[in-house]
PDB file of N, CA and C in Angstrom:
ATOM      1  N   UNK A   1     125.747-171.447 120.751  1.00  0.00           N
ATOM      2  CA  UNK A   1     125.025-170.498 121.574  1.00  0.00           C
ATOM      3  C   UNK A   1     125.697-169.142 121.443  1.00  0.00           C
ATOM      4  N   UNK A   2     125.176-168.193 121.297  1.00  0.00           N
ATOM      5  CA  UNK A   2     125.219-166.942 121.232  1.00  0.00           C
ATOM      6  C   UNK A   2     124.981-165.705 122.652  1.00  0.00           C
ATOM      7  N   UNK A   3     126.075-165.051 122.411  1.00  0.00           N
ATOM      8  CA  UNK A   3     125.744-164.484 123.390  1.00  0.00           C
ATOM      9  C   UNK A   3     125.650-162.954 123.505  1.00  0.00           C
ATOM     10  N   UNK A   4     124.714-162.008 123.926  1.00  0.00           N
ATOM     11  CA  UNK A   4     124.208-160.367 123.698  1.00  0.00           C
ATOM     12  C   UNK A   4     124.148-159.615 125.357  1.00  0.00           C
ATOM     13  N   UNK A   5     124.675-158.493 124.388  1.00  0.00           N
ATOM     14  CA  UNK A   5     124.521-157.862 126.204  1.00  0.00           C
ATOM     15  C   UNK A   5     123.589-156.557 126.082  1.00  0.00           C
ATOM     16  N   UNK A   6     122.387-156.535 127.113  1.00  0.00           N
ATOM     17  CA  UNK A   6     121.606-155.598 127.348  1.00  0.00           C
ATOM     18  C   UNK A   6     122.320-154.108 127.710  1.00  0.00           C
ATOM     19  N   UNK A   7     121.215-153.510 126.998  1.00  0.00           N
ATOM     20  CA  UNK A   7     121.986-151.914 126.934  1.00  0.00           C
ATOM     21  C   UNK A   7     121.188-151.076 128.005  1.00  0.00           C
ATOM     22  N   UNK A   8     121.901-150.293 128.500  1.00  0.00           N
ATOM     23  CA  UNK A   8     120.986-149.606 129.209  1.00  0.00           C
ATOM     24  C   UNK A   8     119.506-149.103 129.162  1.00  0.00           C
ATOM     25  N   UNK A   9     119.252-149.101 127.832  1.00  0.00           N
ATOM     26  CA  UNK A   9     117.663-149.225 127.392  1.00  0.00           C
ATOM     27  C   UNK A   9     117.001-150.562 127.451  1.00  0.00           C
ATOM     28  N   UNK A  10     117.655-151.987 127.824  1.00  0.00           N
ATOM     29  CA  UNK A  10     117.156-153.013 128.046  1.00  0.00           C
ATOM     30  C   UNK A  10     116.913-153.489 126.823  1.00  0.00           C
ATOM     31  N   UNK A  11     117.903-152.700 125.889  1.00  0.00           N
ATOM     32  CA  UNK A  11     117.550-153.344 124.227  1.00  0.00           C
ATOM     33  C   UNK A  11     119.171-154.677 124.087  1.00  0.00           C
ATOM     34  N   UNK A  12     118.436-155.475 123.064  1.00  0.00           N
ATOM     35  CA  UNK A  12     119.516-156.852 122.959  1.00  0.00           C
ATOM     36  C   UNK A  12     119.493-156.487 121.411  1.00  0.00           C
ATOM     37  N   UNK A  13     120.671-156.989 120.869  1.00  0.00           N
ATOM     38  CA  UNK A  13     121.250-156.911 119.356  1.00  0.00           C
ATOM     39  C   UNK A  13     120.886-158.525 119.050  1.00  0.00           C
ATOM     40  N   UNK A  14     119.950-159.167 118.287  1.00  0.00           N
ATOM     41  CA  UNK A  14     120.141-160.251 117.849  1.00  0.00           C
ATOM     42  C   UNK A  14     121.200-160.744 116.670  1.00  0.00           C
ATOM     43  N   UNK A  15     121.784-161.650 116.643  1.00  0.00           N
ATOM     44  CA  UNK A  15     123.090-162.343 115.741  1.00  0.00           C
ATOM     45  C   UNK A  15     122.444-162.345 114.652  1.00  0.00           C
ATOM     46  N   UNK A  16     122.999-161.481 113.972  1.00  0.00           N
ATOM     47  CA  UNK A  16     122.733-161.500 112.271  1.00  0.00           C
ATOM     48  C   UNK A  16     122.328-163.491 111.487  1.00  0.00           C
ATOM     49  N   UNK A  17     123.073-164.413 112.055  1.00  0.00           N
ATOM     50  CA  UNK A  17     122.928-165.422 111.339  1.00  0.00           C
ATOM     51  C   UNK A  17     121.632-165.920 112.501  1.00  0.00           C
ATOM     52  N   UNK A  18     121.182-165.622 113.449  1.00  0.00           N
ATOM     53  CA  UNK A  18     120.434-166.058 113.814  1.00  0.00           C
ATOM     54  C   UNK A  18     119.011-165.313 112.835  1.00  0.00           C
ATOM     55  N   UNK A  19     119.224-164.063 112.809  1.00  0.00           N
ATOM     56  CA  UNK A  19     117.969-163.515 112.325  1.00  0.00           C
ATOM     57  C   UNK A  19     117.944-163.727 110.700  1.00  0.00           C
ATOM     58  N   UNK A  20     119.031-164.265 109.846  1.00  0.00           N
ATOM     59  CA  UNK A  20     118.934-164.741 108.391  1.00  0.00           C
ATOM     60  C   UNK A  20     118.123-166.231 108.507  1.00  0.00           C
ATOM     61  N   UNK A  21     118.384-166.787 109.797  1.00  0.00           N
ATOM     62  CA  UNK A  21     117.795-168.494 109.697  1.00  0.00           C
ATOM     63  C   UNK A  21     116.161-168.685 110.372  1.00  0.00           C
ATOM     64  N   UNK A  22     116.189-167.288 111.078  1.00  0.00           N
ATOM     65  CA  UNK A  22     114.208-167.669 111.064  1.00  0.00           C
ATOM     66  C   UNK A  22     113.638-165.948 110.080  1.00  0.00           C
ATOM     67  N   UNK A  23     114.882-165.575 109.361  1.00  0.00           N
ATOM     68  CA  UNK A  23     113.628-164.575 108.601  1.00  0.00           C
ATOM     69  C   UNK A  23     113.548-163.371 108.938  1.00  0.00           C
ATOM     70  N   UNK A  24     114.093-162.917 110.297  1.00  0.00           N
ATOM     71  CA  UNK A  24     113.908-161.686 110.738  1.00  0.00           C
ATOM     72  C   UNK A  24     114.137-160.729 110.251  1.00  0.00           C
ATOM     73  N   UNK A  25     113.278-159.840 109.762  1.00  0.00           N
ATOM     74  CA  UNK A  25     114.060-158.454 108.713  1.00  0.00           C
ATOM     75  C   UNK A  25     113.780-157.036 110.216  1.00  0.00           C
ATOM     76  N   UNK A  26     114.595-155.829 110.021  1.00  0.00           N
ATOM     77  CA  UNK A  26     114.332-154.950 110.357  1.00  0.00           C
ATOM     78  C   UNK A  26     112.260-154.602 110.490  1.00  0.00           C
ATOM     79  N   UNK A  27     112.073-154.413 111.407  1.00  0.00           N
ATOM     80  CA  UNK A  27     110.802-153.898 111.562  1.00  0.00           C
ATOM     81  C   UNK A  27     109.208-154.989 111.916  1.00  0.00           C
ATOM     82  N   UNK A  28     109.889-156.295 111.636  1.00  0.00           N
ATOM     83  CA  UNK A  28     109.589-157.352 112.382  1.00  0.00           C
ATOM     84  C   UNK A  28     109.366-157.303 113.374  1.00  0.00           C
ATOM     85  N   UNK A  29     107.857-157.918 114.165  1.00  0.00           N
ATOM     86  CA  UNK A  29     107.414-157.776 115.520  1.00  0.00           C
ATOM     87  C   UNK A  29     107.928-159.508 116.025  1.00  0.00           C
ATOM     88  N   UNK A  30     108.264-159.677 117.356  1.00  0.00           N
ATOM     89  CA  UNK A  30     108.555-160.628 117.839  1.00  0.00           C
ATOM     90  C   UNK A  30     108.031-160.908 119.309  1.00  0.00           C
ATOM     91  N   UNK A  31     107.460-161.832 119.384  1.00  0.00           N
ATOM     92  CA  UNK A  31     106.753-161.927 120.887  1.00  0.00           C
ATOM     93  C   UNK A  31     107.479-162.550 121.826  1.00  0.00           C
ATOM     94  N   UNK A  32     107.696-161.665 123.049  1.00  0.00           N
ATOM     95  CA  UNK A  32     108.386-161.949 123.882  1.00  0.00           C
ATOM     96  C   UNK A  32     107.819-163.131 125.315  1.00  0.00           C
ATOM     97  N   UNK A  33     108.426-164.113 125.694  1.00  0.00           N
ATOM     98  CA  UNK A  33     107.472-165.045 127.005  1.00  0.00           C
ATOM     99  C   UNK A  33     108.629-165.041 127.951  1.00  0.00           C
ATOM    100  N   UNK A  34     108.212-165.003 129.296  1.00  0.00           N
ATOM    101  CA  UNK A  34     109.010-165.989 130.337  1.00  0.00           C
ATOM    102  C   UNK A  34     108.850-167.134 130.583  1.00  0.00           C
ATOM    103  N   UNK A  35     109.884-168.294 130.565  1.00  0.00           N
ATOM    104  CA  UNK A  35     109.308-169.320 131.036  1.00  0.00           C
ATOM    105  C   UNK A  35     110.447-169.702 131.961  1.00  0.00           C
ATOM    106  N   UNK A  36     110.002-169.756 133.145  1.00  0.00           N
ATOM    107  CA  UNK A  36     111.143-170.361 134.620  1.00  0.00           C
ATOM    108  C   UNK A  36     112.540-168.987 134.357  1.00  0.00           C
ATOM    109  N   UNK A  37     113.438-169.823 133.926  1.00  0.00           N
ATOM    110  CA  UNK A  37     114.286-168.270 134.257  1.00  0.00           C
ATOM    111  C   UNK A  37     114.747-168.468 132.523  1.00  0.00           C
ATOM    112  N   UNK A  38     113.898-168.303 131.806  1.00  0.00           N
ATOM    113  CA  UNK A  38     114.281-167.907 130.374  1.00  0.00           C
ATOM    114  C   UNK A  38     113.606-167.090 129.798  1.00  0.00           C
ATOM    115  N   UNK A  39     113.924-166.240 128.761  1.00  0.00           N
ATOM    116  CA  UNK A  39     113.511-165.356 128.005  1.00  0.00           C
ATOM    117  C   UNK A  39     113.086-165.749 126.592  1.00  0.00           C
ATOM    118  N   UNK A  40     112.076-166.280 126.107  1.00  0.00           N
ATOM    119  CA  UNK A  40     111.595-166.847 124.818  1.00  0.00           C
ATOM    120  C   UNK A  40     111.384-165.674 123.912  1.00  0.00           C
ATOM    121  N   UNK A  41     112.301-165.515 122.575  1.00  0.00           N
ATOM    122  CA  UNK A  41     111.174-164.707 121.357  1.00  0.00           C
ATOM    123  C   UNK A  41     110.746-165.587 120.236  1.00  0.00           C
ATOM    124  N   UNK A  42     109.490-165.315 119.779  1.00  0.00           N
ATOM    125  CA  UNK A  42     109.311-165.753 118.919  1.00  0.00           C
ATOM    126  C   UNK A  42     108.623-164.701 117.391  1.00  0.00           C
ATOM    127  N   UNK A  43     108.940-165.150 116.355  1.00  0.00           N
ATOM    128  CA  UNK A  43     108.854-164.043 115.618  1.00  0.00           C
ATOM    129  C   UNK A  43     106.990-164.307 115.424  1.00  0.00           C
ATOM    130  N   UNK A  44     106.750-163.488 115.118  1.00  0.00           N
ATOM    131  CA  UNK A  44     105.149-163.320 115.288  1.00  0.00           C
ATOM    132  C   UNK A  44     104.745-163.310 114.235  1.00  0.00           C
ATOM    133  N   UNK A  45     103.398-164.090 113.835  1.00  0.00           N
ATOM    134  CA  UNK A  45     103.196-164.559 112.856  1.00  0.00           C
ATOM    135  C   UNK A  45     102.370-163.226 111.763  1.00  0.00           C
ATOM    136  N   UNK A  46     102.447-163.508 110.656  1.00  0.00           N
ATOM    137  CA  UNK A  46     102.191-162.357 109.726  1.00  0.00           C
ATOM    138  C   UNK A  46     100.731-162.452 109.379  1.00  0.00           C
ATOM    139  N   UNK A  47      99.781-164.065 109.826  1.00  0.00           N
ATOM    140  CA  UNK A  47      98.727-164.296 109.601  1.00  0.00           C
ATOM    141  C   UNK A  47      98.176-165.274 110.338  1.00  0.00           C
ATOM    142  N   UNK A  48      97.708-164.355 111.940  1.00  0.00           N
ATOM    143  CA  UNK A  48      97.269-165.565 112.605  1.00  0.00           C
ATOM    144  C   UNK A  48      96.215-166.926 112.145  1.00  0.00           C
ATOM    145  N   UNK A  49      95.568-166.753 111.423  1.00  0.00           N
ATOM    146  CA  UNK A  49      94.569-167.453 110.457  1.00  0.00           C
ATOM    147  C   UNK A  49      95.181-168.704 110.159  1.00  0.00           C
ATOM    148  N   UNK A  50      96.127-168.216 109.689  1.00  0.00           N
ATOM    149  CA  UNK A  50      97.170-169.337 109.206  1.00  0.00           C
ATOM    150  C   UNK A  50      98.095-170.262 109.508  1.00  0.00           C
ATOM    151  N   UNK A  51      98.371-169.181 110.935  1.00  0.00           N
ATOM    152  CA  UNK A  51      99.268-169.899 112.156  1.00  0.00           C
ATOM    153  C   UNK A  51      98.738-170.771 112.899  1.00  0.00           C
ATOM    154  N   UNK A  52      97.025-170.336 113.300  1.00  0.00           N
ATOM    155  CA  UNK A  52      96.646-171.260 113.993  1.00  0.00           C
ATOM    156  C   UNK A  52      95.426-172.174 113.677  1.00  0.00           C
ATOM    157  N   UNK A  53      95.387-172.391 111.987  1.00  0.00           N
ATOM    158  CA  UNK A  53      95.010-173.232 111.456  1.00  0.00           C
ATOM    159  C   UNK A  53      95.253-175.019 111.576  1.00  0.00           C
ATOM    160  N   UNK A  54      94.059-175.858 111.536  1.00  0.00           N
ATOM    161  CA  UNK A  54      94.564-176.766 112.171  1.00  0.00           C
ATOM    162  C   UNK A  54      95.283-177.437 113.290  1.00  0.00           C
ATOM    163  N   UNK A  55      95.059-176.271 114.631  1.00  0.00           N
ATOM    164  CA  UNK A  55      96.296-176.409 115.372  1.00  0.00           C
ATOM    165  C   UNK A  55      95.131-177.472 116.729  1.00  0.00           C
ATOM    166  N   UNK A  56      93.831-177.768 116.379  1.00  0.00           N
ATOM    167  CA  UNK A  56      93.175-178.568 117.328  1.00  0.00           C
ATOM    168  C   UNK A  56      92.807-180.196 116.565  1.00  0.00           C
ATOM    169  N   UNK A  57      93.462-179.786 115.538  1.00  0.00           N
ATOM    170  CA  UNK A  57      93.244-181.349 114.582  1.00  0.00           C
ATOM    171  C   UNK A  57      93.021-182.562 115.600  1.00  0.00           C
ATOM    172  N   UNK A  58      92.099-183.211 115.177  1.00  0.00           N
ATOM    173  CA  UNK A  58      91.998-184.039 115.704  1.00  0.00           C
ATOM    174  C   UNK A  58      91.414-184.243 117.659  1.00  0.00           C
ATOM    175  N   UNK A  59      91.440-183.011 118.072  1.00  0.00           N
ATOM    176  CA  UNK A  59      90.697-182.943 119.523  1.00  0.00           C
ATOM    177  C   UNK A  59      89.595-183.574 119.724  1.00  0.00           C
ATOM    178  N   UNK A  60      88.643-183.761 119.107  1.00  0.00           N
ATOM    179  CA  UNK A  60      87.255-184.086 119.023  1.00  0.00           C
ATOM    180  C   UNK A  60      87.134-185.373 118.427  1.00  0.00           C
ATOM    181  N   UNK A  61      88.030-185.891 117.575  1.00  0.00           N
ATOM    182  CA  UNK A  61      87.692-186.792 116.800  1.00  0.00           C
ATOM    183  C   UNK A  61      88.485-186.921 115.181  1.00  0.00           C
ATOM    184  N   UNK A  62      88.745-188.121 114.990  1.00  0.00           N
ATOM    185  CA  UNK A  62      89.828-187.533 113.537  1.00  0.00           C
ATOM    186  C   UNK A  62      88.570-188.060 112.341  1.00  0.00           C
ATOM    187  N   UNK A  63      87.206-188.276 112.455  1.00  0.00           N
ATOM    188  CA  UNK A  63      86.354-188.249 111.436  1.00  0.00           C
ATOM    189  C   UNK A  63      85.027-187.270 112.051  1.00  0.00           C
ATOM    190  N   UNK A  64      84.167-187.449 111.033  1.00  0.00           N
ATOM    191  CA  UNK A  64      82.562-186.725 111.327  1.00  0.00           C
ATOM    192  C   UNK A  64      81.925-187.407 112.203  1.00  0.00           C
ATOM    193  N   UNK A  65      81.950-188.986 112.334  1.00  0.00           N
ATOM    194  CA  UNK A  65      81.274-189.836 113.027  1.00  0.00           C
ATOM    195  C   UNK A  65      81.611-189.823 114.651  1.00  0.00           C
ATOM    196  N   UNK A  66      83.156-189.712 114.661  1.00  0.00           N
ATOM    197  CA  UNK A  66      83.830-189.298 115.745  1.00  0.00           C
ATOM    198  C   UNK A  66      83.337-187.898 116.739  1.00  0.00           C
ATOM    199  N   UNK A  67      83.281-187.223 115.843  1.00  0.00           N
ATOM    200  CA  UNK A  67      83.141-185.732 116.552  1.00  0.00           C
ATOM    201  C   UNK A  67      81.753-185.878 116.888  1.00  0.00           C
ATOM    202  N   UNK A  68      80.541-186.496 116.108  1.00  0.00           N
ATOM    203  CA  UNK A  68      79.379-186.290 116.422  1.00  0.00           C
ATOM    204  C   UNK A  68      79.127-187.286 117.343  1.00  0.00           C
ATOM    205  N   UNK A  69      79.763-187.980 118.036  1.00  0.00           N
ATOM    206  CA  UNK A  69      79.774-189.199 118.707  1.00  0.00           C
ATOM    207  C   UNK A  69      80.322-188.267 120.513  1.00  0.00           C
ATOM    208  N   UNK A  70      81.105-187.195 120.073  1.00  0.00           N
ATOM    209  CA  UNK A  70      81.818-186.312 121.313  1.00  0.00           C
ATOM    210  C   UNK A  70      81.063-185.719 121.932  1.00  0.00           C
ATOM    211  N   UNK A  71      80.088-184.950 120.737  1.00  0.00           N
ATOM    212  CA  UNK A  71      79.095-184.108 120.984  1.00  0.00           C
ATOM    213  C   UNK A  71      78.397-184.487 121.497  1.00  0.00           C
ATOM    214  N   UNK A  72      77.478-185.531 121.169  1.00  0.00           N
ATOM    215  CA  UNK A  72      76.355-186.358 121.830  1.00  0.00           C
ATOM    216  C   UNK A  72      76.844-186.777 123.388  1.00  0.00           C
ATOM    217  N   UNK A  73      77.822-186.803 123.662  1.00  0.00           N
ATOM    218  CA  UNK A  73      78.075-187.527 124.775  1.00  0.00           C
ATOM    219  C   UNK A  73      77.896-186.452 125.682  1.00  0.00           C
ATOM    220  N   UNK A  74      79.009-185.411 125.560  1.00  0.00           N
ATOM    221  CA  UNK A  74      78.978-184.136 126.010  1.00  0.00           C
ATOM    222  C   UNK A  74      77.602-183.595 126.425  1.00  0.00           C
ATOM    223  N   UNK A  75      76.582-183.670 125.186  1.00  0.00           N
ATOM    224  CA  UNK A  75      74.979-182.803 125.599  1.00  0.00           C
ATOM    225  C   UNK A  75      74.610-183.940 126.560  1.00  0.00           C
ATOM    226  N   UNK A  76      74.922-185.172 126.530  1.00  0.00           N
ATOM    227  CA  UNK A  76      73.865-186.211 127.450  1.00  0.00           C
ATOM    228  C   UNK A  76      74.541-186.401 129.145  1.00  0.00           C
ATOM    229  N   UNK A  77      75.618-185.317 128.976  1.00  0.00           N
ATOM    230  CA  UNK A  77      76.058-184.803 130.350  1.00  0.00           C
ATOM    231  C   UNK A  77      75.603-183.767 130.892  1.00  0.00           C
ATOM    232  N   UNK A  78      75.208-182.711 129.987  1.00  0.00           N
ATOM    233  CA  UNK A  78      74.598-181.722 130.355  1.00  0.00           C
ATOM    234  C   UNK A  78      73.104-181.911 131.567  1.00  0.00           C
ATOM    235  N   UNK A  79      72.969-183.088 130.869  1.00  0.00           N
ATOM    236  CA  UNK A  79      71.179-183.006 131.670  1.00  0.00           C
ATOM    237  C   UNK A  79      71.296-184.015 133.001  1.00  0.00           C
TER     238      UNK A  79
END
């Protein structure tokens, strides 16, 4: 664990070997979260397309027969 101290601008220095092991170069955007009392970054992806490709696999159904089997059920709730 690593540890950084906020500057009066509320800016943090990230650890050089941390930013060689996910990639981080100078000028890199990184998205910042709170979660409970932590501070999450994550480096932000260069092609959301790509990032969030496949990321519902399988929600509906892991074949065609499946999914059209979801659907149908779903519309015969509607009415």
């Amino acid at each position: 664990m690593h540890s950084v101290k906020l500057s009066s601008k509320n800016q943090i220095t990230i650890p050089a070997q941390i930013c060689r092991a996910l990639k981080i170069k100078k000028g890199n955007k990184l998205l910042i979260e709170q979660k409970d009392n932590r501070i999450i970054l994550t480096p932000e992806p260069q092609d959301y397309v790509e990032y969030y490709y496949g990321i519902a696999k399988g929600t509906y159904g892991k074949c065609a027969e499946e999914m059209d089997e979801y659907v149908k059920k779903e519309r015969e709730d509607w009415e």
